[in-house]
Protein backbone atom coordinates (compact mmCIF):
# COMPACT_ATOMS: atom_id res chain seq x y z
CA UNK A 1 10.75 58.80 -93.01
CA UNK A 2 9.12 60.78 -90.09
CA UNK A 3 11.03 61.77 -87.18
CA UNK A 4 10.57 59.57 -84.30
CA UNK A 5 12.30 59.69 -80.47
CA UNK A 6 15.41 57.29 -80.20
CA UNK A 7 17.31 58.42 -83.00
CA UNK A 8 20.36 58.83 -80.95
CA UNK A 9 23.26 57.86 -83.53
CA UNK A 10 21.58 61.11 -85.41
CA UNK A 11 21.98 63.03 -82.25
CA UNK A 12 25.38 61.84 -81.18
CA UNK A 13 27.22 62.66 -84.46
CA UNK A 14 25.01 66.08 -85.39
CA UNK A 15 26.32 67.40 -81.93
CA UNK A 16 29.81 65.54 -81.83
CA UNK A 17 29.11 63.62 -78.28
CA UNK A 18 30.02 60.04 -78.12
CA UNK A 19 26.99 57.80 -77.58
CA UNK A 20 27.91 56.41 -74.61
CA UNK A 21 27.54 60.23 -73.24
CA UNK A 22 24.38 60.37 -73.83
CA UNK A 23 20.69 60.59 -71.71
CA UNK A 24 18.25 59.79 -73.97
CA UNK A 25 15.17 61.29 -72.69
CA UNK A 26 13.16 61.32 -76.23
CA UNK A 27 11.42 58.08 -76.78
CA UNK A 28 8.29 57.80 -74.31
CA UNK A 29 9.57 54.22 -73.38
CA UNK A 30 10.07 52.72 -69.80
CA UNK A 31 13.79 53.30 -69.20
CA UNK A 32 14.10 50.11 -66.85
CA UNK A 33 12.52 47.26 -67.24
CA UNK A 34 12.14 43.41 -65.49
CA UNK A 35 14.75 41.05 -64.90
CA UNK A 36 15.16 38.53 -67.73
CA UNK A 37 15.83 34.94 -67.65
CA UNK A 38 18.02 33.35 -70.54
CA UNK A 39 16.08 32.87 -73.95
CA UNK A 40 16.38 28.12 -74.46
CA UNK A 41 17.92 27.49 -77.34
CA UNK A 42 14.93 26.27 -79.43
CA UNK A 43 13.31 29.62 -79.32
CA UNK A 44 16.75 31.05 -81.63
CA UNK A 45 16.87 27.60 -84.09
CA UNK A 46 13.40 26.32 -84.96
CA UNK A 47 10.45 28.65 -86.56
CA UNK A 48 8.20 30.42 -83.90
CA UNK A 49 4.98 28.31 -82.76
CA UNK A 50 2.14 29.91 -82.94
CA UNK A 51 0.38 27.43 -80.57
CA UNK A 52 2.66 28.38 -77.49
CA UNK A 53 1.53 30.27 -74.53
CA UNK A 54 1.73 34.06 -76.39
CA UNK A 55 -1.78 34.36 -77.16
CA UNK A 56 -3.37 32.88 -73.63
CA UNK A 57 -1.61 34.94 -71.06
CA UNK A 58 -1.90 38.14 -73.77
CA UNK A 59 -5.61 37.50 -73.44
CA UNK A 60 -5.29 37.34 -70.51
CA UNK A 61 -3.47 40.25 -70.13
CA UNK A 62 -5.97 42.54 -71.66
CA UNK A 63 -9.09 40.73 -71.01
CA UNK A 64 -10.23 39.66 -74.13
CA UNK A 65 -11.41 36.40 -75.79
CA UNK A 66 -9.53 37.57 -79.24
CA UNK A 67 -6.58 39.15 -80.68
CA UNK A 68 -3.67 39.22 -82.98
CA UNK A 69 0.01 39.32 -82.08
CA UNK A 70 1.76 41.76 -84.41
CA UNK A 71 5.46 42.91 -84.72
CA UNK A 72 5.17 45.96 -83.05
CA UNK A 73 1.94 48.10 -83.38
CA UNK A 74 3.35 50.16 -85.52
CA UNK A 75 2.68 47.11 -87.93
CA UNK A 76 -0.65 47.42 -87.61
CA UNK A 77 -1.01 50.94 -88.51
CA UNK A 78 0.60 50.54 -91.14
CA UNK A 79 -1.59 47.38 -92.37
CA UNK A 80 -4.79 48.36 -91.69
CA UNK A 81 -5.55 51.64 -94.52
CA UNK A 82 -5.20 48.27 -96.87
CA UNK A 83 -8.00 46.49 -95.48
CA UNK A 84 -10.82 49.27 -96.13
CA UNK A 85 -11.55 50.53 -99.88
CA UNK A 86 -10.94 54.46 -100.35
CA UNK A 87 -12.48 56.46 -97.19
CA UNK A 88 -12.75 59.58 -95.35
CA UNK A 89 -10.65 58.94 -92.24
CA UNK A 90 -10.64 61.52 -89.52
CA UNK A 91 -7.27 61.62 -87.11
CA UNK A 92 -7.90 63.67 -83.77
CA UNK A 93 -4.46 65.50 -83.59
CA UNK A 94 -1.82 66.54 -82.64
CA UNK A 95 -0.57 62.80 -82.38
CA UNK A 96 1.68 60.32 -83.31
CA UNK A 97 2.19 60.78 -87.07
CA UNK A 98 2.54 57.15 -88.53
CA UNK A 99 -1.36 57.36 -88.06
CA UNK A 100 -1.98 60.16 -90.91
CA UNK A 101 1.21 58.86 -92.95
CA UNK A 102 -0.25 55.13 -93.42
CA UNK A 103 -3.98 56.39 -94.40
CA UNK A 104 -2.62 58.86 -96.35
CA UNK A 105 0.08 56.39 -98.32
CA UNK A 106 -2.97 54.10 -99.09
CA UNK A 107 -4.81 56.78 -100.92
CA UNK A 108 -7.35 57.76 -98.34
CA UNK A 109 -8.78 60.98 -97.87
CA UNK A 110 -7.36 62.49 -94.54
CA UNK A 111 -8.70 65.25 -92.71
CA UNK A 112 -6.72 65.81 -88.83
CA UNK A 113 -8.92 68.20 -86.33
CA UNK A 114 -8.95 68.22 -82.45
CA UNK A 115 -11.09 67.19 -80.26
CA UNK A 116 -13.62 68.76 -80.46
CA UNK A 117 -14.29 69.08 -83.51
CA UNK A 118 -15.26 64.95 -83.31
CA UNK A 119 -18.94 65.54 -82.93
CA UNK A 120 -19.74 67.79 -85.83
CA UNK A 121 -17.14 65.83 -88.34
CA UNK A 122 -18.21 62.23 -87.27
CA UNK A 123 -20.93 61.49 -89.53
CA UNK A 124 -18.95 62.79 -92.60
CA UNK A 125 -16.35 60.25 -91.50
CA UNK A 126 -15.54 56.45 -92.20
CA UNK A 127 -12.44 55.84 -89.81
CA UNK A 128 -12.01 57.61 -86.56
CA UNK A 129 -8.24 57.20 -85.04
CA UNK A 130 -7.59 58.53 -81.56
CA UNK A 131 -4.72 57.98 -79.55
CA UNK A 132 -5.54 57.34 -75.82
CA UNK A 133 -4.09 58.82 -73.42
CA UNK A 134 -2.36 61.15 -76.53
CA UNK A 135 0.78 61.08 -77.81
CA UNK A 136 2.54 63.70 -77.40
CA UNK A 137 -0.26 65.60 -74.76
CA UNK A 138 -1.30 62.66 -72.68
CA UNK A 139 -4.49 63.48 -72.77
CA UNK A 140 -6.75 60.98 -71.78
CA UNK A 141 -10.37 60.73 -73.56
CA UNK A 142 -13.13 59.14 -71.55
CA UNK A 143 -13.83 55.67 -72.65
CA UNK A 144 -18.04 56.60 -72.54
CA UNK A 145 -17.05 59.37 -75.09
CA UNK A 146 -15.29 57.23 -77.36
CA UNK A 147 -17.69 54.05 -77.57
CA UNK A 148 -20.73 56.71 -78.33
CA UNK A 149 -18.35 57.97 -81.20
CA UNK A 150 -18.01 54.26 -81.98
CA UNK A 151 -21.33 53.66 -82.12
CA UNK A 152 -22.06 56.61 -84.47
CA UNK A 153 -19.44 55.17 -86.62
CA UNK A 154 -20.31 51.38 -86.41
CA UNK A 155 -23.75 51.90 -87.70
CA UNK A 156 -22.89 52.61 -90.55
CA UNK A 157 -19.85 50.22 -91.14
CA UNK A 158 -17.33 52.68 -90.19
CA UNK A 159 -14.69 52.05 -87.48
CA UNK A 160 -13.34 53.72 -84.45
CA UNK A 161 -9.46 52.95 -84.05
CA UNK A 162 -7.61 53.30 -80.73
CA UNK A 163 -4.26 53.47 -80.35
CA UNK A 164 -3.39 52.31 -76.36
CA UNK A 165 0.09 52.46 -76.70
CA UNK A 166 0.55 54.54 -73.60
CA UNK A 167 -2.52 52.84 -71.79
CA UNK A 168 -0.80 50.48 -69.19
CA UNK A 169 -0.26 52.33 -66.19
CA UNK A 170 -4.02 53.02 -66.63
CA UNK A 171 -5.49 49.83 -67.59
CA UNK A 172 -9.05 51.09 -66.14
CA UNK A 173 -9.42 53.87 -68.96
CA UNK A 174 -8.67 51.02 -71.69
CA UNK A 175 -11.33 50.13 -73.85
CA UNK A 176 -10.03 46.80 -74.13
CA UNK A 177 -13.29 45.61 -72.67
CA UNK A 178 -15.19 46.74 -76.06
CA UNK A 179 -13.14 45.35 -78.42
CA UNK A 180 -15.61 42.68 -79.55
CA UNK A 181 -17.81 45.03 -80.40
CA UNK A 182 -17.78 45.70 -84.86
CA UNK A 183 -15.88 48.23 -85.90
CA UNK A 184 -14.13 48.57 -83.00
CA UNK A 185 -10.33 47.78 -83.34
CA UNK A 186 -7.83 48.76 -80.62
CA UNK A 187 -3.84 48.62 -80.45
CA UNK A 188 -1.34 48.34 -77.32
CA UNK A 189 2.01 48.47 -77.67
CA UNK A 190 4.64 45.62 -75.36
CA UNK A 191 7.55 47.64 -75.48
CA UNK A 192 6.67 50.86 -73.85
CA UNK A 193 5.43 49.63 -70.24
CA UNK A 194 7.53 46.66 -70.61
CA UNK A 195 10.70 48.26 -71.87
CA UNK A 196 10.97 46.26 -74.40
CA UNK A 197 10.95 48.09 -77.94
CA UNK A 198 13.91 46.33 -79.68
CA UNK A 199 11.76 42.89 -79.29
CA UNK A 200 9.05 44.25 -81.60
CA UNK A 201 5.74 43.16 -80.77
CA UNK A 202 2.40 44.49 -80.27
CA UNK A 203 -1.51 43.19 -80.21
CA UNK A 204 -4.73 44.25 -81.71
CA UNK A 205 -7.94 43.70 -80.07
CA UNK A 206 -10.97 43.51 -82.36
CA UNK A 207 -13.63 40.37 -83.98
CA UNK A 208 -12.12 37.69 -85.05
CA UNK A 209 -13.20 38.53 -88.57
CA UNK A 210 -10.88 41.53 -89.02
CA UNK A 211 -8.17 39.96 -86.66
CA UNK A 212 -8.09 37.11 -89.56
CA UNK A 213 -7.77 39.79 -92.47
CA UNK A 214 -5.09 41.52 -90.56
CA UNK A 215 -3.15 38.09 -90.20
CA UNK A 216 -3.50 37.10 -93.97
CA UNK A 217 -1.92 40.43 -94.39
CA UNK A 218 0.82 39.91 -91.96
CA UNK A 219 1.81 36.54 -93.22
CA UNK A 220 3.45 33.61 -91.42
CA UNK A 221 5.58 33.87 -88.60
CA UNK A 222 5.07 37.42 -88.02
CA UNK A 223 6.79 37.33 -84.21
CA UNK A 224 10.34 35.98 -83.60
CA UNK A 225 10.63 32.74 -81.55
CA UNK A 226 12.73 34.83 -78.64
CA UNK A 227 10.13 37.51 -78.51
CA UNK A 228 7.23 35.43 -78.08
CA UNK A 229 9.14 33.41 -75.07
CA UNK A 230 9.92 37.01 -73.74
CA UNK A 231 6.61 38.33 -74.50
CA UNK A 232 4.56 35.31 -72.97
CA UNK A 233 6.51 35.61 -69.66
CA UNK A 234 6.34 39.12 -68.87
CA UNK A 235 2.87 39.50 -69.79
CA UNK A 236 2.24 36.87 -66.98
CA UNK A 237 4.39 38.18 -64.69
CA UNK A 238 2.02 39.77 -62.47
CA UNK A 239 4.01 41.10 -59.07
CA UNK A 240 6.41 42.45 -61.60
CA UNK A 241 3.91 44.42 -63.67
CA UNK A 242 2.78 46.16 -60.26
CA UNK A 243 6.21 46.87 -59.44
CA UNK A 244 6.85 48.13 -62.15
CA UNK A 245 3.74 50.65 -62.66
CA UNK A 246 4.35 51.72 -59.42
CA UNK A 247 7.77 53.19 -60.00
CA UNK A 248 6.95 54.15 -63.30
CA UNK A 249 3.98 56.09 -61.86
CA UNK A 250 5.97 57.48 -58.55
CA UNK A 251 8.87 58.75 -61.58
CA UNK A 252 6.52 60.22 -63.67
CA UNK A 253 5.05 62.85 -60.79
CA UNK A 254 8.96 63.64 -59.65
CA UNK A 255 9.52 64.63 -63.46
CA UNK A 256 6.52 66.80 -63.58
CA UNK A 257 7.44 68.30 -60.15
CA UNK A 258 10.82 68.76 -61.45
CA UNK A 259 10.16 70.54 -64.13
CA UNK A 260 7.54 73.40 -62.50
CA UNK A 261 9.92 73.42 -60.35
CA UNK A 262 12.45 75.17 -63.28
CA UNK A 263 9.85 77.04 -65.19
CA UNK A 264 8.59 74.32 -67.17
CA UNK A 265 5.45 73.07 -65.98
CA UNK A 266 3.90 70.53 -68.29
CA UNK A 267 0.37 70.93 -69.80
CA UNK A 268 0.10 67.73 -70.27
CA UNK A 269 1.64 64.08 -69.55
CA UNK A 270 1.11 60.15 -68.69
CA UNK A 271 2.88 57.57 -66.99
CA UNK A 272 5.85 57.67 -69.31
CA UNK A 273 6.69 61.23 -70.09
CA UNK A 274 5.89 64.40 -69.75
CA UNK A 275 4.79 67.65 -72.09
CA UNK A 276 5.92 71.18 -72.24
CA UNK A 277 4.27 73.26 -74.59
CA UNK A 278 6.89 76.78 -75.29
CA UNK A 279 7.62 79.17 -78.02
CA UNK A 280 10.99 78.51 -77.01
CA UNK A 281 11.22 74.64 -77.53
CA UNK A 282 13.93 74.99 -80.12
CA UNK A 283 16.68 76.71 -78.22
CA UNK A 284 15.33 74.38 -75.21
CA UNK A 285 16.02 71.58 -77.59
CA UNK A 286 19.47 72.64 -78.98
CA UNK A 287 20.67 73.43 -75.41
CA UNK A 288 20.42 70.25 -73.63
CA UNK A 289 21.71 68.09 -76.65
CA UNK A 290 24.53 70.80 -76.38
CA UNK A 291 24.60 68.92 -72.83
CA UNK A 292 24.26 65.75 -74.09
CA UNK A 293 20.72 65.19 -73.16
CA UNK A 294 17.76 63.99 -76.15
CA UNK A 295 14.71 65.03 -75.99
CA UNK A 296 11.58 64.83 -78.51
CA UNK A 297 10.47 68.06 -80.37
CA UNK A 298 7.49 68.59 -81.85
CA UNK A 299 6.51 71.91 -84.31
CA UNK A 300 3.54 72.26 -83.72
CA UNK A 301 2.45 73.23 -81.23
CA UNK A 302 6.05 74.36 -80.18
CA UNK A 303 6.88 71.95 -77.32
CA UNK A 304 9.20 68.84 -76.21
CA UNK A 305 8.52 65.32 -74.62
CA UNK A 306 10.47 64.57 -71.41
CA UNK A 307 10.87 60.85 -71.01
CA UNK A 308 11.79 59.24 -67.27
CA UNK A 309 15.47 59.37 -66.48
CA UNK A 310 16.83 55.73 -65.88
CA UNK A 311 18.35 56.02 -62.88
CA UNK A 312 19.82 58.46 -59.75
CA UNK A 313 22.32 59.56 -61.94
CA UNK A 314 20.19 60.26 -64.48
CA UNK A 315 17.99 62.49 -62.54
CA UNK A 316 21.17 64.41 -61.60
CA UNK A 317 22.00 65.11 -65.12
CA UNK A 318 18.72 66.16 -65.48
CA UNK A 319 18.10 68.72 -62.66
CA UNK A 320 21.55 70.63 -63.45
CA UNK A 321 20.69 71.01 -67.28
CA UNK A 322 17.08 72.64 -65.73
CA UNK A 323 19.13 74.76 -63.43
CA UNK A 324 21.87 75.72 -65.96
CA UNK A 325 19.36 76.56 -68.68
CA UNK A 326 16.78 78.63 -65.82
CA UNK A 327 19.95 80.99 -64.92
CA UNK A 328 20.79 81.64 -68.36
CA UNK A 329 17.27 82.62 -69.22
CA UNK A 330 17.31 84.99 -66.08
């Protein structure tokens, strides 16, 4: 298994803090969410129905005429490698690793490079995946750059895959727009804007032809009855989403300020975290657990994801670890 954010129970007994101590700043997902009305009792005891309101207000959601409700994206990384014979697949990294993992479990040749080394590997390539805005940078590609790289790809059957998990508070950069378009297949995530990860669900946007092979691969039933009630309401839920992106967005630039503020400027971020890059990401690591606090380390490059703080007290806990760790660096 790859390390992921969230793994909290880990983190709780490998540093002997009780969970309930904890600020779990590692996972990248919204740390409030909306207010939630009680799940009717025929969502728990009959099978879900696929012919509720899930897939209109989704499309409507992202602007699209098709997609596919998965459980989770992270289902639909996994399933697609199995829908394409043996390929060269290209993976514009650093980024999240389930990407390289699935190809590379399904027997496909792998090669990772950065960005810009896209142009002169393209046409040796099959499968382009980029994540957009990156995970763990936040980097944000421009969507006229990535639909020429599509189009590079698509002309010779090849496919550009985009993985929007991060996309919502920027729904203008999506490429959502495109994803009719051959070849073209892109993935957004409901639990991360929505703060809603324990529900599990997710959507690709791409023709109808692939959408059908990725169902038949999924199976029946893919999306618990509670999570597509949940699902179909928040998605329509309009004045909530802008509430919601607002303080999302307003927290993001107080985390960022906070941390130049205590040495740590990021180099990088989005709406729902932000990125320090530092040779000493280790020790910065091991001292706020020491303090009860989780974040996400990567190795390379050396560096750590800051998620948003859930609340006032939060933010406290926070600021004083940055203080207590600046003066014992001085």
């Amino acid at each position: 298994m790859l390390e992921h954010g969230g793994r909290l129970r880990a983190a709780a007994q490998a540093f002997d803090i009780p969970l309930a101590r904890w600020l779990d700043l590692s996972t990248g997902i919204a740390p409030y969410g909306f207010d939630l009305p009680a799940i009717p009792d025929d969502a728990w005891n009959r099978l879900p129905d696929a012919d509720d309101e899930l897939e209109v207000v989704a499309r409507d959601y992202y602007g699209v005429s098709s997609l596919l409700a998965v459980p989770g994206s992270q289902a639909a990384i996994q399933l697609l490698p199995r829908l394409r014979r043996t390929s060269q697949v290209g993976i514009v990294s650093p980024c999240y690793a389930e990407h390289a993992e699935a190809w590379r479990r399904e027997g496909h040749r792998l090669s990772e490079f950065s960005e810009g080394s896209v142009p002169r590997a393209l046409d040796g390539l099959d499968v382009l995946v980029v994540v957009n805005p990156n995970n763990p940078t936040g980097r944000f590609l421009a969507a006229e750059q990535l639909l020429d790289w599509h189009a590079r790809l698509a002309a010779r059957g090849g496919w550009l895959v985009v993985d929007e998990a991060f996309i919502d508070l920027s729904p203008e950069c999506s490429l959502a727009a495109h994803a009719y378009l051959p070849g073209l297949i892109v993935l957004r995530s409901f639990g991360k804007f929505f703060a809603m990860a324990g529900a599990r669900l997710g959507f690709v946007l791409s023709e109808p032809e692939l959408l059908a092979a990725l169902s038949t691969e999924l199976g029946p039933w893919p999306i618990a009855g509670p999570t597509r009630y949940i699902g179909a309401l928040l998605l329509a839920d309009h004045a909530g989403q802008r509430r919601q992106r607002e303080r999302l967005l307003a927290d993001t630039q107080r985390l960022a300020h906070l941390l130049t503020a205590n040495g740590l400027a990021p180099v990088g971020g989005c709406g729902l975290f932000q990125w320090v890059v530092s040779d000493d990401s280790e020790r910065l690591y091991e001292s706020f657990a020491r303090r009860g606090i989780l974040l996400r380390r990567f190795q390379y490059p050396p560096s750590l994801r800051f998620g948003l703080p859930p609340d006032e007290a939060g933010w406290s806990r926070l600021a004083d670890a940055l203080a207590e760790y600046r003066e014992a660096d001085q």
